[in-house]
PDB file of N, CA and C in Angstrom:
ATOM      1  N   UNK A   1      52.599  93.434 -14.424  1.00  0.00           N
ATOM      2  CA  UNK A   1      51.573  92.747 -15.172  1.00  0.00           C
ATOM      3  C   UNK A   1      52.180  91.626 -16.011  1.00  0.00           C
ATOM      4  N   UNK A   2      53.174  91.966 -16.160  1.00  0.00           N
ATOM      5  CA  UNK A   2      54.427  91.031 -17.774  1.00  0.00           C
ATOM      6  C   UNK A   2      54.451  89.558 -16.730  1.00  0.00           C
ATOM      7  N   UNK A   3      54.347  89.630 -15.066  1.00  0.00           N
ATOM      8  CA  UNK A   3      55.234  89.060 -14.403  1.00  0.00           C
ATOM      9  C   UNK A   3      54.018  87.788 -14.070  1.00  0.00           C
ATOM     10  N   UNK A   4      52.825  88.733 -13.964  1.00  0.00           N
ATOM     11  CA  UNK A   4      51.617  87.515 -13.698  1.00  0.00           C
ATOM     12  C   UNK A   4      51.417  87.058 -14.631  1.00  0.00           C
ATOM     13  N   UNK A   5      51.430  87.505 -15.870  1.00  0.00           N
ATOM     14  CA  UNK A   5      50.830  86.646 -17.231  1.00  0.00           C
ATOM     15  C   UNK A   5      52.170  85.390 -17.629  1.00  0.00           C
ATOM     16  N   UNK A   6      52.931  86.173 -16.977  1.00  0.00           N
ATOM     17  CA  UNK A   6      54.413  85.069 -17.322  1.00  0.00           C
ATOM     18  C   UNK A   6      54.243  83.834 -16.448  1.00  0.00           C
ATOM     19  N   UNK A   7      53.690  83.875 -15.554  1.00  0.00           N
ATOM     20  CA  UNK A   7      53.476  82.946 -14.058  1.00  0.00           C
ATOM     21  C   UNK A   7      52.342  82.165 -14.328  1.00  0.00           C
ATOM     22  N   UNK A   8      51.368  82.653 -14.597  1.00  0.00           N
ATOM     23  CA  UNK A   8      50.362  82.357 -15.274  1.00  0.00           C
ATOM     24  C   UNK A   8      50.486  81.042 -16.276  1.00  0.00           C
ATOM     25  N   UNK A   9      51.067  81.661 -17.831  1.00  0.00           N
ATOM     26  CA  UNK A   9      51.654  80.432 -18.226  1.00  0.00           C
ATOM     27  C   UNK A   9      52.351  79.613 -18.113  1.00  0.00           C
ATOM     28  N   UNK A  10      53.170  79.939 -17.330  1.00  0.00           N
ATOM     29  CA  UNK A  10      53.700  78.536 -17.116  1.00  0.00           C
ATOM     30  C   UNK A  10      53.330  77.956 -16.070  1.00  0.00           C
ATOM     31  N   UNK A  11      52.250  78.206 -15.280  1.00  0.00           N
ATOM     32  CA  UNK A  11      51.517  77.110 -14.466  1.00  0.00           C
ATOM     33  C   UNK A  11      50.799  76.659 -15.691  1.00  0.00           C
ATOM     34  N   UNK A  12      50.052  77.552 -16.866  1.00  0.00           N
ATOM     35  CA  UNK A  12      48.935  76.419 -17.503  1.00  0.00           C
ATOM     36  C   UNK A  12      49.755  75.779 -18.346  1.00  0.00           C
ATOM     37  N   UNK A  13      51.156  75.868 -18.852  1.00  0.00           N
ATOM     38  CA  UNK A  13      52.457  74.832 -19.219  1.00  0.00           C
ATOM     39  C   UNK A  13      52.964  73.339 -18.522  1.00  0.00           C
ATOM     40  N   UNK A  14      52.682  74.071 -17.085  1.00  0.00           N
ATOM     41  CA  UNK A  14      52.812  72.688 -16.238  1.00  0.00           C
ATOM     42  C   UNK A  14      52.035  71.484 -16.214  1.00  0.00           C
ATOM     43  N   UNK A  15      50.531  72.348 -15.810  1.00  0.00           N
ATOM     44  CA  UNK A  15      49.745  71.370 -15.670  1.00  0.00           C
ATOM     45  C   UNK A  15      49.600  70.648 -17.182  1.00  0.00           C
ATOM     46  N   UNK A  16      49.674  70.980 -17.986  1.00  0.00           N
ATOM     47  CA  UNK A  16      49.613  70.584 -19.884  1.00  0.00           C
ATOM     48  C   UNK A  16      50.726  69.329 -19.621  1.00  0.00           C
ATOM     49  N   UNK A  17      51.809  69.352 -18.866  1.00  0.00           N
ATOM     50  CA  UNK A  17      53.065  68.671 -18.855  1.00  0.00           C
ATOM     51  C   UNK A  17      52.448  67.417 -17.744  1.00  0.00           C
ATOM     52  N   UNK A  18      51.653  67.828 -16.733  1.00  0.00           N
ATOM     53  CA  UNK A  18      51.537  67.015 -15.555  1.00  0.00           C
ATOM     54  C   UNK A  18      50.042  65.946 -16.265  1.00  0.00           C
ATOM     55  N   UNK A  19      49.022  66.186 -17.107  1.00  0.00           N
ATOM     56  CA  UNK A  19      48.374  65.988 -17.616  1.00  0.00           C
ATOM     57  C   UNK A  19      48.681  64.697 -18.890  1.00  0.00           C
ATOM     58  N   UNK A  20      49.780  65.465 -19.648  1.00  0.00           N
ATOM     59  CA  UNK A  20      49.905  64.552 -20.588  1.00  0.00           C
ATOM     60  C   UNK A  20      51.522  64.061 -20.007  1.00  0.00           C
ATOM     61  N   UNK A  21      52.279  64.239 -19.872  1.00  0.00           N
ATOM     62  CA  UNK A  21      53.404  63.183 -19.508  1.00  0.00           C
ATOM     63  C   UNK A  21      53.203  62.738 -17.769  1.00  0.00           C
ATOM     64  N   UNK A  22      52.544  62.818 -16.917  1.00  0.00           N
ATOM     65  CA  UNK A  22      52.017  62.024 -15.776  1.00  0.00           C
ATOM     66  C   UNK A  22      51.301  60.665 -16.109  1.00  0.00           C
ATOM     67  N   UNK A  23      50.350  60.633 -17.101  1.00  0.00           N
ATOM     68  CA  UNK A  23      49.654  59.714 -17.374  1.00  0.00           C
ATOM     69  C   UNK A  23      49.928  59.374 -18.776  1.00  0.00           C
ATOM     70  N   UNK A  24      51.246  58.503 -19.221  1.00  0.00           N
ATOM     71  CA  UNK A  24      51.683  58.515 -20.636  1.00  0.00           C
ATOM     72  C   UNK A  24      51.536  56.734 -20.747  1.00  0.00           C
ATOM     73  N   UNK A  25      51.672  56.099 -19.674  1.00  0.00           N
ATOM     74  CA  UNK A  25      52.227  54.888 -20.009  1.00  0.00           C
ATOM     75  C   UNK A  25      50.704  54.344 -19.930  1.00  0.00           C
ATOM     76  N   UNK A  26      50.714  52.921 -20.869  1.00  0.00           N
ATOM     77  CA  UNK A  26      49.559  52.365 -21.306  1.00  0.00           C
ATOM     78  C   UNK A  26      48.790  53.001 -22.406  1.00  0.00           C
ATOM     79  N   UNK A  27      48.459  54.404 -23.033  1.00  0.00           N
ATOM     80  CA  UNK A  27      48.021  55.167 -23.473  1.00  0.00           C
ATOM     81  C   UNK A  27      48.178  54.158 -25.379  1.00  0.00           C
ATOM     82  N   UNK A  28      46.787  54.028 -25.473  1.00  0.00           N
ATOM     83  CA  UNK A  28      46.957  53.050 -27.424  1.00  0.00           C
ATOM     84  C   UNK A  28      46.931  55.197 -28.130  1.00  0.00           C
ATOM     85  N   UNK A  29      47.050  54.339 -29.142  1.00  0.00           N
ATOM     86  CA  UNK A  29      47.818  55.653 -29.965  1.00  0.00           C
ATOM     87  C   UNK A  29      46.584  56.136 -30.420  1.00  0.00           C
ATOM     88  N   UNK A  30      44.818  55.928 -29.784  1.00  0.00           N
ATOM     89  CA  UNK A  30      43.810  56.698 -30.226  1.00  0.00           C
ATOM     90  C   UNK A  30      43.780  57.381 -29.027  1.00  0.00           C
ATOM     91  N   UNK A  31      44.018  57.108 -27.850  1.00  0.00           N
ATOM     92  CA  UNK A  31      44.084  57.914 -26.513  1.00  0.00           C
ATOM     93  C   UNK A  31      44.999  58.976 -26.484  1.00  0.00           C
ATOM     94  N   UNK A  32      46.232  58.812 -27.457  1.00  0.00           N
ATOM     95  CA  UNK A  32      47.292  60.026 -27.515  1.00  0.00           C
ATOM     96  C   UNK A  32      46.591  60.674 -27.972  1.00  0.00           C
ATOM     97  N   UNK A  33      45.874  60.258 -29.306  1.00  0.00           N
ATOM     98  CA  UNK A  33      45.108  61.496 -30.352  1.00  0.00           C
ATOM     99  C   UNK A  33      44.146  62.591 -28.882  1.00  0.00           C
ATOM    100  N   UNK A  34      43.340  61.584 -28.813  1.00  0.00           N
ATOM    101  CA  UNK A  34      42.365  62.384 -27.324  1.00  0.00           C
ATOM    102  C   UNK A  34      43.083  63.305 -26.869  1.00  0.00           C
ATOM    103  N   UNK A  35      44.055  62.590 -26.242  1.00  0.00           N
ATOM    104  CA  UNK A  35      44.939  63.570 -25.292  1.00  0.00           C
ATOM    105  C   UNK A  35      45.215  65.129 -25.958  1.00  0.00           C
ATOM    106  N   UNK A  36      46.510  64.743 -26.800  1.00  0.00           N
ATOM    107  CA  UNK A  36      46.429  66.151 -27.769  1.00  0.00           C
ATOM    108  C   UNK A  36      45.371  66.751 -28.141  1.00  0.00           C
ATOM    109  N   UNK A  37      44.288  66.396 -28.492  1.00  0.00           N
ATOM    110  CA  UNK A  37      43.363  67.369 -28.981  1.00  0.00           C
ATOM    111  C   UNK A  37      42.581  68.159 -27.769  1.00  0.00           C
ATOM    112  N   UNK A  38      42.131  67.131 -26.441  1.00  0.00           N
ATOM    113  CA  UNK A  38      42.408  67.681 -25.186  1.00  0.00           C
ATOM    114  C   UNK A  38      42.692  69.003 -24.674  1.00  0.00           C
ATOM    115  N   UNK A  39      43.857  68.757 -24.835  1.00  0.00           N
ATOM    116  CA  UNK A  39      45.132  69.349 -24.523  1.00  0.00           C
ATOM    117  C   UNK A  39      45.172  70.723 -25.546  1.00  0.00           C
ATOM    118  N   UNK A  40      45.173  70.460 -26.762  1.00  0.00           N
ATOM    119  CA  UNK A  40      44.840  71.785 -27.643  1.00  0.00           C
ATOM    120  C   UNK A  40      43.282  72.837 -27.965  1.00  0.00           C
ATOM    121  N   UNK A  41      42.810  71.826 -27.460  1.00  0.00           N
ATOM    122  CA  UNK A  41      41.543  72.439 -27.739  1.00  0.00           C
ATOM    123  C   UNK A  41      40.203  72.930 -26.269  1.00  0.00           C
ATOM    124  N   UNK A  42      40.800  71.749 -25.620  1.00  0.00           N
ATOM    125  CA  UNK A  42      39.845  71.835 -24.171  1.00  0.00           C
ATOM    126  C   UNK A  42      40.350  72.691 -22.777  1.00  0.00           C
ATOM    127  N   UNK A  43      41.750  72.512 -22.654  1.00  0.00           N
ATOM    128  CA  UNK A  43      42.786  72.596 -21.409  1.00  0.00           C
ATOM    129  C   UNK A  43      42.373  73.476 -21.545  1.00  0.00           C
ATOM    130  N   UNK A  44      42.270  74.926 -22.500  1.00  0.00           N
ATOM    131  CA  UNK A  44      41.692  76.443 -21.788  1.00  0.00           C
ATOM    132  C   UNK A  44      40.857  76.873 -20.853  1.00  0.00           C
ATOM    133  N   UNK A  45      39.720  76.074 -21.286  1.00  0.00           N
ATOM    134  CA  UNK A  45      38.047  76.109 -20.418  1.00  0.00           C
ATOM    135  C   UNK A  45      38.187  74.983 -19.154  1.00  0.00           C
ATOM    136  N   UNK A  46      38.573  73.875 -19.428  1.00  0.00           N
ATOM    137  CA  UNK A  46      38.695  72.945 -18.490  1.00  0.00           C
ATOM    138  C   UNK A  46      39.834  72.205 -17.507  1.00  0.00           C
ATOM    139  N   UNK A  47      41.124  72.940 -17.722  1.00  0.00           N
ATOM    140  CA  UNK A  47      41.993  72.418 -17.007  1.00  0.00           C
ATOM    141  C   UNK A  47      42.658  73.873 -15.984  1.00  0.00           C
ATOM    142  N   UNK A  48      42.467  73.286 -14.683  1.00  0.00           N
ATOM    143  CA  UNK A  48      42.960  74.602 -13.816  1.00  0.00           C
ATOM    144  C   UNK A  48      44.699  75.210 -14.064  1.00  0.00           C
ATOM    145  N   UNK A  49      44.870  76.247 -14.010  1.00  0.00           N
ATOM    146  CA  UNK A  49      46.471  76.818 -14.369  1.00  0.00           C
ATOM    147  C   UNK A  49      47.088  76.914 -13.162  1.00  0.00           C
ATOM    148  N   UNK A  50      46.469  77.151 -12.173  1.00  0.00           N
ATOM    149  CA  UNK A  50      46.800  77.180 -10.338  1.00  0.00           C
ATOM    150  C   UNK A  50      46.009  76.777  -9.406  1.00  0.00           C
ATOM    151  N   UNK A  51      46.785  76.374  -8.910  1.00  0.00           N
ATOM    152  CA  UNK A  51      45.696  76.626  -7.031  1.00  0.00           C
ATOM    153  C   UNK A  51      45.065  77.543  -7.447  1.00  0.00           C
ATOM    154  N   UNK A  52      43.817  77.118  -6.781  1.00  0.00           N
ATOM    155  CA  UNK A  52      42.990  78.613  -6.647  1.00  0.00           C
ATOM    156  C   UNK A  52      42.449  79.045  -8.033  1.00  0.00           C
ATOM    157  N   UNK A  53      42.697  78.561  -8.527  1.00  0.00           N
ATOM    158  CA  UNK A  53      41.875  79.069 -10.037  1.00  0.00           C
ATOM    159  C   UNK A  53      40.063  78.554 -10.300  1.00  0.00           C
ATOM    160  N   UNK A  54      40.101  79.312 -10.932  1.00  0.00           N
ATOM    161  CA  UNK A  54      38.624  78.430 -11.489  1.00  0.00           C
ATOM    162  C   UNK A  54      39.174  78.001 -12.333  1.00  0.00           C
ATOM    163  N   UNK A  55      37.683  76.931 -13.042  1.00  0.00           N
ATOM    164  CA  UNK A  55      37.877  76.614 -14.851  1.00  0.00           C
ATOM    165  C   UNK A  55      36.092  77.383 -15.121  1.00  0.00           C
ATOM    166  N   UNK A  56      35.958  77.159 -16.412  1.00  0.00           N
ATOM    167  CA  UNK A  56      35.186  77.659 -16.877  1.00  0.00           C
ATOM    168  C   UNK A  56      34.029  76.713 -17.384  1.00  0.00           C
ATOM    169  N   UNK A  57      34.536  75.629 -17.516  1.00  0.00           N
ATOM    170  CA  UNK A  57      34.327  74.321 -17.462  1.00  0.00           C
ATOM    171  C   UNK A  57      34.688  73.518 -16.742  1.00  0.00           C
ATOM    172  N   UNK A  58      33.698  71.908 -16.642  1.00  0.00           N
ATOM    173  CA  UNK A  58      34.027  70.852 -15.492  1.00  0.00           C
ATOM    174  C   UNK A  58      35.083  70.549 -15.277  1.00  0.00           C
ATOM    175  N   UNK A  59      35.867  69.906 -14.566  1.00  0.00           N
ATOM    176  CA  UNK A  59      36.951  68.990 -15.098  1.00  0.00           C
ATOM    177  C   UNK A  59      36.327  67.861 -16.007  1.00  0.00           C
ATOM    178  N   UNK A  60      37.554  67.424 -16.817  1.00  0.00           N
ATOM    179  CA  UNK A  60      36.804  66.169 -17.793  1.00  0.00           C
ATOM    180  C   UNK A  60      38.514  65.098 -17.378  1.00  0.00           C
ATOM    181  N   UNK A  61      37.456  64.431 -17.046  1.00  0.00           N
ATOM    182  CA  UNK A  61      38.039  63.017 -16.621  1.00  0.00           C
ATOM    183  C   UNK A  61      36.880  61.755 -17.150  1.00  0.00           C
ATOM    184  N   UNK A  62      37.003  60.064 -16.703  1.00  0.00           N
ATOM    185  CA  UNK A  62      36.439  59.213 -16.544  1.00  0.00           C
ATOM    186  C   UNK A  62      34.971  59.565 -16.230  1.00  0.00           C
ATOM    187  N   UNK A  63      34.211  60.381 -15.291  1.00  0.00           N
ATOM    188  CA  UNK A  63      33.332  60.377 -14.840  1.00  0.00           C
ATOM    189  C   UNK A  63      32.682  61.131 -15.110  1.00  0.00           C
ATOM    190  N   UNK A  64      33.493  62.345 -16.711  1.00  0.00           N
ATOM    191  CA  UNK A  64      32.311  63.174 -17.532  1.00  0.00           C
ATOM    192  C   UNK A  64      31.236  62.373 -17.765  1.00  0.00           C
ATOM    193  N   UNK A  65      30.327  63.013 -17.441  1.00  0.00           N
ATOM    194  CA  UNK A  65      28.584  62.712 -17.805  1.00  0.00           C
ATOM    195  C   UNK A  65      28.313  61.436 -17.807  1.00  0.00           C
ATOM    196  N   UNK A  66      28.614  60.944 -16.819  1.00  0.00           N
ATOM    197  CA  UNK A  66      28.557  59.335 -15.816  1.00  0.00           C
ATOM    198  C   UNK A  66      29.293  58.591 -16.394  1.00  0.00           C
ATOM    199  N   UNK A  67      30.370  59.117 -17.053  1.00  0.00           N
ATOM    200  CA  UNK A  67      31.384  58.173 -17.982  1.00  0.00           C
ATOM    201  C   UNK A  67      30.750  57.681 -19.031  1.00  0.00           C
ATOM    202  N   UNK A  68      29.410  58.264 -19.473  1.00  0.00           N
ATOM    203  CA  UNK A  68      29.259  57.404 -20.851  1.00  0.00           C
ATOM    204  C   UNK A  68      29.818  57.485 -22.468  1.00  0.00           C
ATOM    205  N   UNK A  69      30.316  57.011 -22.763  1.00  0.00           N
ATOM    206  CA  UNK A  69      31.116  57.571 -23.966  1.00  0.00           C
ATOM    207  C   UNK A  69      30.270  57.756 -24.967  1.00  0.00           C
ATOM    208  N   UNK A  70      28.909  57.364 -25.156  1.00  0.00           N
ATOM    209  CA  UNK A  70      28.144  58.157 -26.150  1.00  0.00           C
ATOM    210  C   UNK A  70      27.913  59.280 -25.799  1.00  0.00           C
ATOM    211  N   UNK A  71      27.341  59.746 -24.518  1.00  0.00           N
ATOM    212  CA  UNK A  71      26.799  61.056 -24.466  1.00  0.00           C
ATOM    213  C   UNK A  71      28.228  62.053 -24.498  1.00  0.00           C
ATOM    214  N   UNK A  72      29.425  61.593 -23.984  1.00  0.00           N
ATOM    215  CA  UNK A  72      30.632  61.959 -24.187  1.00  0.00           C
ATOM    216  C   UNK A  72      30.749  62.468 -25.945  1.00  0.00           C
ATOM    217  N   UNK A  73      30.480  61.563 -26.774  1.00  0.00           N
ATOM    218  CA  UNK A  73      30.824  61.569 -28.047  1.00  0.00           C
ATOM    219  C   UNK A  73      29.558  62.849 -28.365  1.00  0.00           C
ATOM    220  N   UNK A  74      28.438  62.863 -28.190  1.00  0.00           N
ATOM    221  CA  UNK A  74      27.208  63.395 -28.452  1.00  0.00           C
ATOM    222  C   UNK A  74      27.482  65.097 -28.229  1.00  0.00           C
ATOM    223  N   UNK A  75      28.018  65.161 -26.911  1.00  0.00           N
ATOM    224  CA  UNK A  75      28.500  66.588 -25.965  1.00  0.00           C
ATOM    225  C   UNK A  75      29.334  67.284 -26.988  1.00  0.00           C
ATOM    226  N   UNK A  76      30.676  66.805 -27.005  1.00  0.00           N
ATOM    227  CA  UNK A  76      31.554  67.417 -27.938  1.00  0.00           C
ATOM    228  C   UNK A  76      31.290  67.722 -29.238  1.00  0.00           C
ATOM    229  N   UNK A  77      30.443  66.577 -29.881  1.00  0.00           N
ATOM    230  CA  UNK A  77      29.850  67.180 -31.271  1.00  0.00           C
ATOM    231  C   UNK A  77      28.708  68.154 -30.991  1.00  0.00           C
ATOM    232  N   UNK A  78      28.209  68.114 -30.539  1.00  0.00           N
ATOM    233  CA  UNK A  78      26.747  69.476 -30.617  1.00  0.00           C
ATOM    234  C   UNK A  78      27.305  70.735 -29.625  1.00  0.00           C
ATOM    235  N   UNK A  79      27.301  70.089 -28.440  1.00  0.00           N
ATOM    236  CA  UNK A  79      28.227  71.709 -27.556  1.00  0.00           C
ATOM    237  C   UNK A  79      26.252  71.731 -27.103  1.00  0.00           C
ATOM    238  N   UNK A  80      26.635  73.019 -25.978  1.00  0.00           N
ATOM    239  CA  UNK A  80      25.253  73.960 -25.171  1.00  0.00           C
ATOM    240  C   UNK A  80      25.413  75.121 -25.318  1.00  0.00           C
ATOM    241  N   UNK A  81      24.755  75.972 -24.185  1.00  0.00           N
ATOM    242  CA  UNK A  81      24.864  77.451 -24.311  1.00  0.00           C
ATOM    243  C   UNK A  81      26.291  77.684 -23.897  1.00  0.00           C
ATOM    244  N   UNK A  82      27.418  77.099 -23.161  1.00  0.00           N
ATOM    245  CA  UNK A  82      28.265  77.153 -22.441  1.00  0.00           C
ATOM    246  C   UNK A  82      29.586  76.663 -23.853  1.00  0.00           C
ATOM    247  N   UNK A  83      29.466  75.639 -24.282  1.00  0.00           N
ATOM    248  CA  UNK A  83      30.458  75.011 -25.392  1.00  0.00           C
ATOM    249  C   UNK A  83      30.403  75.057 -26.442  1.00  0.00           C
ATOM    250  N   UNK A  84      31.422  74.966 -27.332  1.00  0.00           N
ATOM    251  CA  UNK A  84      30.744  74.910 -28.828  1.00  0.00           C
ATOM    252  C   UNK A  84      30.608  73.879 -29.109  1.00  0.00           C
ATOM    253  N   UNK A  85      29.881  73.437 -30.202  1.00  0.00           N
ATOM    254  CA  UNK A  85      30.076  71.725 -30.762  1.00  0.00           C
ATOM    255  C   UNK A  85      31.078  71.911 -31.732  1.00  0.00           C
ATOM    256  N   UNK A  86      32.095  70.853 -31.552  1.00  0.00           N
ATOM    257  CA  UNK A  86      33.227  70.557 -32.477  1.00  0.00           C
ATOM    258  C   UNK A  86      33.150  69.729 -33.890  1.00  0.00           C
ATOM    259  N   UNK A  87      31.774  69.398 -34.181  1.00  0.00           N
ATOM    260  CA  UNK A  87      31.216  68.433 -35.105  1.00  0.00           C
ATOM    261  C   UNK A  87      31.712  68.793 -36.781  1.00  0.00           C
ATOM    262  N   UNK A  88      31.655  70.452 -36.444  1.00  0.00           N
ATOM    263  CA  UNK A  88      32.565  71.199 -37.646  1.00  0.00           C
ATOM    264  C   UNK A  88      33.866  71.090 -37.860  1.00  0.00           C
ATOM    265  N   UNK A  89      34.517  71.079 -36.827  1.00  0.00           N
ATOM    266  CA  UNK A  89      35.856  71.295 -36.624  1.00  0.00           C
ATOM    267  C   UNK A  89      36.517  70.179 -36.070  1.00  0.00           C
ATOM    268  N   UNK A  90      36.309  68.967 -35.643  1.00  0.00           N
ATOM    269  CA  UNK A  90      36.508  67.565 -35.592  1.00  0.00           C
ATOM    270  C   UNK A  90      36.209  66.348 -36.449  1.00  0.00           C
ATOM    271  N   UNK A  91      37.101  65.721 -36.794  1.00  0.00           N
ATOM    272  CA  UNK A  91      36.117  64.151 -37.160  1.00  0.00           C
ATOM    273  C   UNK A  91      35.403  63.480 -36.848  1.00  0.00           C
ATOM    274  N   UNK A  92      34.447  62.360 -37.461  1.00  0.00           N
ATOM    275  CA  UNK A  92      34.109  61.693 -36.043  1.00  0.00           C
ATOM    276  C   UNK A  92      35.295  60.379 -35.481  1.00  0.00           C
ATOM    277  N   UNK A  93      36.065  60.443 -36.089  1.00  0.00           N
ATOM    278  CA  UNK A  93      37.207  59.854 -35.610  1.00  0.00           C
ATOM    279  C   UNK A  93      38.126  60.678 -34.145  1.00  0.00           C
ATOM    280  N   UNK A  94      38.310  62.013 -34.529  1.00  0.00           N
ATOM    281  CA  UNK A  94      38.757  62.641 -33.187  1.00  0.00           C
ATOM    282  C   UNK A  94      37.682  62.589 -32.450  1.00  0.00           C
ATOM    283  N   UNK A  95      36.988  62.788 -32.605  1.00  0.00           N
ATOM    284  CA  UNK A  95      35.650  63.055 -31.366  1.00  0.00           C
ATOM    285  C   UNK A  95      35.596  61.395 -30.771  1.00  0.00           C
ATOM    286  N   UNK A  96      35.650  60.336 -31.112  1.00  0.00           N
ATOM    287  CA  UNK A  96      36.020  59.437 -30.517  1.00  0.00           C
ATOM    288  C   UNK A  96      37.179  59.184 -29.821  1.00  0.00           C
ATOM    289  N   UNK A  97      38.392  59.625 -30.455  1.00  0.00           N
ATOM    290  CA  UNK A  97      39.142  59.571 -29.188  1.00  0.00           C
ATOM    291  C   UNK A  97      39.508  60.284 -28.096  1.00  0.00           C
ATOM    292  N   UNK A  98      38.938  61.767 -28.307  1.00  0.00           N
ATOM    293  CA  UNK A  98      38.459  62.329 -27.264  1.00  0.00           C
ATOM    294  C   UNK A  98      37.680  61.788 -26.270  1.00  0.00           C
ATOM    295  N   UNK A  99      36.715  60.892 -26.446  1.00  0.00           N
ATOM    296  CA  UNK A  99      36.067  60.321 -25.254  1.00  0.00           C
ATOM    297  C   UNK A  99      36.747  59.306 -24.869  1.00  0.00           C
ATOM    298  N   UNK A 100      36.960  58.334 -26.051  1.00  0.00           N
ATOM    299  CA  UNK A 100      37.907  57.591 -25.110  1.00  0.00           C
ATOM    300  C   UNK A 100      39.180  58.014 -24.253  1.00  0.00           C
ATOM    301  N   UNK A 101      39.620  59.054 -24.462  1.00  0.00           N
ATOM    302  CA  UNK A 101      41.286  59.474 -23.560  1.00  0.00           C
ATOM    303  C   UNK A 101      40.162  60.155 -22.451  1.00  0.00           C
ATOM    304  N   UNK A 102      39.208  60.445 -22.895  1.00  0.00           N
ATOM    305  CA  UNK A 102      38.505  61.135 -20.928  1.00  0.00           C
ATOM    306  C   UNK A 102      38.250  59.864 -20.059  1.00  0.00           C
ATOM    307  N   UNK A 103      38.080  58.712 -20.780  1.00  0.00           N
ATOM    308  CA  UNK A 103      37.492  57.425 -20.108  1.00  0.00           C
ATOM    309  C   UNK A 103      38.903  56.998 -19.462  1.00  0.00           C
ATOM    310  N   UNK A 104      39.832  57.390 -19.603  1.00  0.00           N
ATOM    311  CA  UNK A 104      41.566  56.674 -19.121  1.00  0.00           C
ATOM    312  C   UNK A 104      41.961  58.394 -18.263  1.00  0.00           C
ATOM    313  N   UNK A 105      41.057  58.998 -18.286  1.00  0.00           N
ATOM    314  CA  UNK A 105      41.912  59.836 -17.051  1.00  0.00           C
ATOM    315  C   UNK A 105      41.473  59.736 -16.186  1.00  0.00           C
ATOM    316  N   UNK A 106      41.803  59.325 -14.867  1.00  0.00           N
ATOM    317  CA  UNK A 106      41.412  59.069 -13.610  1.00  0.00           C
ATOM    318  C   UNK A 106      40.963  60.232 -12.743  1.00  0.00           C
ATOM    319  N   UNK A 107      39.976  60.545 -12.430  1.00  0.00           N
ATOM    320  CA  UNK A 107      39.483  61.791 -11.303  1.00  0.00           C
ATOM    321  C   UNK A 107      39.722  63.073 -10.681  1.00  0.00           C
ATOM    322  N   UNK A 108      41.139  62.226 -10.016  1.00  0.00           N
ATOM    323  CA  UNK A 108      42.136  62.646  -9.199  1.00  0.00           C
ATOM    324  C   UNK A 108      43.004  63.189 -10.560  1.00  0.00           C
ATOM    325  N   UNK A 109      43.683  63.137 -11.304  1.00  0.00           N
ATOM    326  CA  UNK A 109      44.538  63.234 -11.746  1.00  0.00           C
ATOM    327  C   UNK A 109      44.091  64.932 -12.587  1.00  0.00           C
ATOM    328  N   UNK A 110      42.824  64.869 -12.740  1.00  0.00           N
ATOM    329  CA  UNK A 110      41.951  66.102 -13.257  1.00  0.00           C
ATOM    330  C   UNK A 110      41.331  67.126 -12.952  1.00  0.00           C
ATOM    331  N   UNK A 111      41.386  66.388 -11.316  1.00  0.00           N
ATOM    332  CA  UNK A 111      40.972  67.743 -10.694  1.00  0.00           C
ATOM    333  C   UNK A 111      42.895  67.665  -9.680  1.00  0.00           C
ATOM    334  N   UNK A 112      43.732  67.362 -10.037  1.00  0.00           N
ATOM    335  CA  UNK A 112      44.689  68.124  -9.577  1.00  0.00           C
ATOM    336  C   UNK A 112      45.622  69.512 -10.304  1.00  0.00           C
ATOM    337  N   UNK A 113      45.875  70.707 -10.005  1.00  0.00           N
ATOM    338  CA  UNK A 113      46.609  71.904 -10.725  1.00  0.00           C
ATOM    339  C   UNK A 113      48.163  71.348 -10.580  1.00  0.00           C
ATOM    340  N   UNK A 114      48.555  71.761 -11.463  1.00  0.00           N
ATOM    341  CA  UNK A 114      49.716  71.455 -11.396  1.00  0.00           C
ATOM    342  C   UNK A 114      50.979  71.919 -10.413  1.00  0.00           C
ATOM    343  N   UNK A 115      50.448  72.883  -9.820  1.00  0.00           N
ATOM    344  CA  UNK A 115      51.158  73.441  -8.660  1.00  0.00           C
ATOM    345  C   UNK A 115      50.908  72.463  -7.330  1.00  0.00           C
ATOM    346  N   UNK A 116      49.754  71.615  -7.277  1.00  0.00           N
ATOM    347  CA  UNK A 116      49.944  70.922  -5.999  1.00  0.00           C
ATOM    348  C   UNK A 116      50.525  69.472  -6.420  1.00  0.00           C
ATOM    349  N   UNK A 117      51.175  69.524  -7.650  1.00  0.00           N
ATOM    350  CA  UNK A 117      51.912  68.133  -7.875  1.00  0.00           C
ATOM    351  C   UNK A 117      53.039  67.954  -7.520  1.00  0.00           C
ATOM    352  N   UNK A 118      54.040  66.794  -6.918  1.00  0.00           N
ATOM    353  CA  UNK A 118      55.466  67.144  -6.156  1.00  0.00           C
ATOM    354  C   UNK A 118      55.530  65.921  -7.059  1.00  0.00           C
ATOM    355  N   UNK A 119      57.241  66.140  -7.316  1.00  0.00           N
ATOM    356  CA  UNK A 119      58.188  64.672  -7.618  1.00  0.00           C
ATOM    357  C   UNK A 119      58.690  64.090  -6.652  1.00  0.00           C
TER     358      UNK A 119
END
């Protein structure tokens, strides 16, 4: 059991690695913020740990909710039956660059696990 949960994380380590240092260059320093908070707060529900995994949530890339960055901004602050709204627990400064760093991740790059990535 020690051996899957160990395997486990460090696929959802990888992809965290393939996510934010794959797509580093160009990135303005409100898209890093996105990223990290992303990355700390979203990658659980929404970023796959393996092949074969589910998420629990969409992928979030460019083309969350037709790419619009208001309803982007709108989503994360209120949340549904499925999310929470972060409106408590965010600024509206992070909650903006949260949408903007989903608007700079490309598709592909979000719906790939980090196990089908090669150097």
């Amino acid at each position: 059991m020690r051996h899957h949960f160990a395997t486990g994380a460090i696929a959802a380590c990888a992809l965290v690695f393939v996510v934010t240092v794959g797509h580093t260059e160009d990135l303005a320093s409100i898209e890093i913020l996105g990223r990290n908070l992303v990355n700390q707060n979203c990658a659980v529900c929404h970023l796959k740990p393996q092949l074969g995994a589910k998420t629990y949530g969409p992928a979030l890339n460019r083309e969350t909710l037709g790419g619009n960055v208001e309803a982007i901004r709108d989503f994360v602050s209120i949340g549904n039956q499925r999310m929470p709204g972060f409106r408590y627990r965010f600024s509206v400064a992070q909650i903006d660059a949260i949408a903007v760093y989903l608007k700079s991740v490309p598709a592909t790059l979000a719906a790939t696990p980090a196990s089908a990535v090669t150097r």
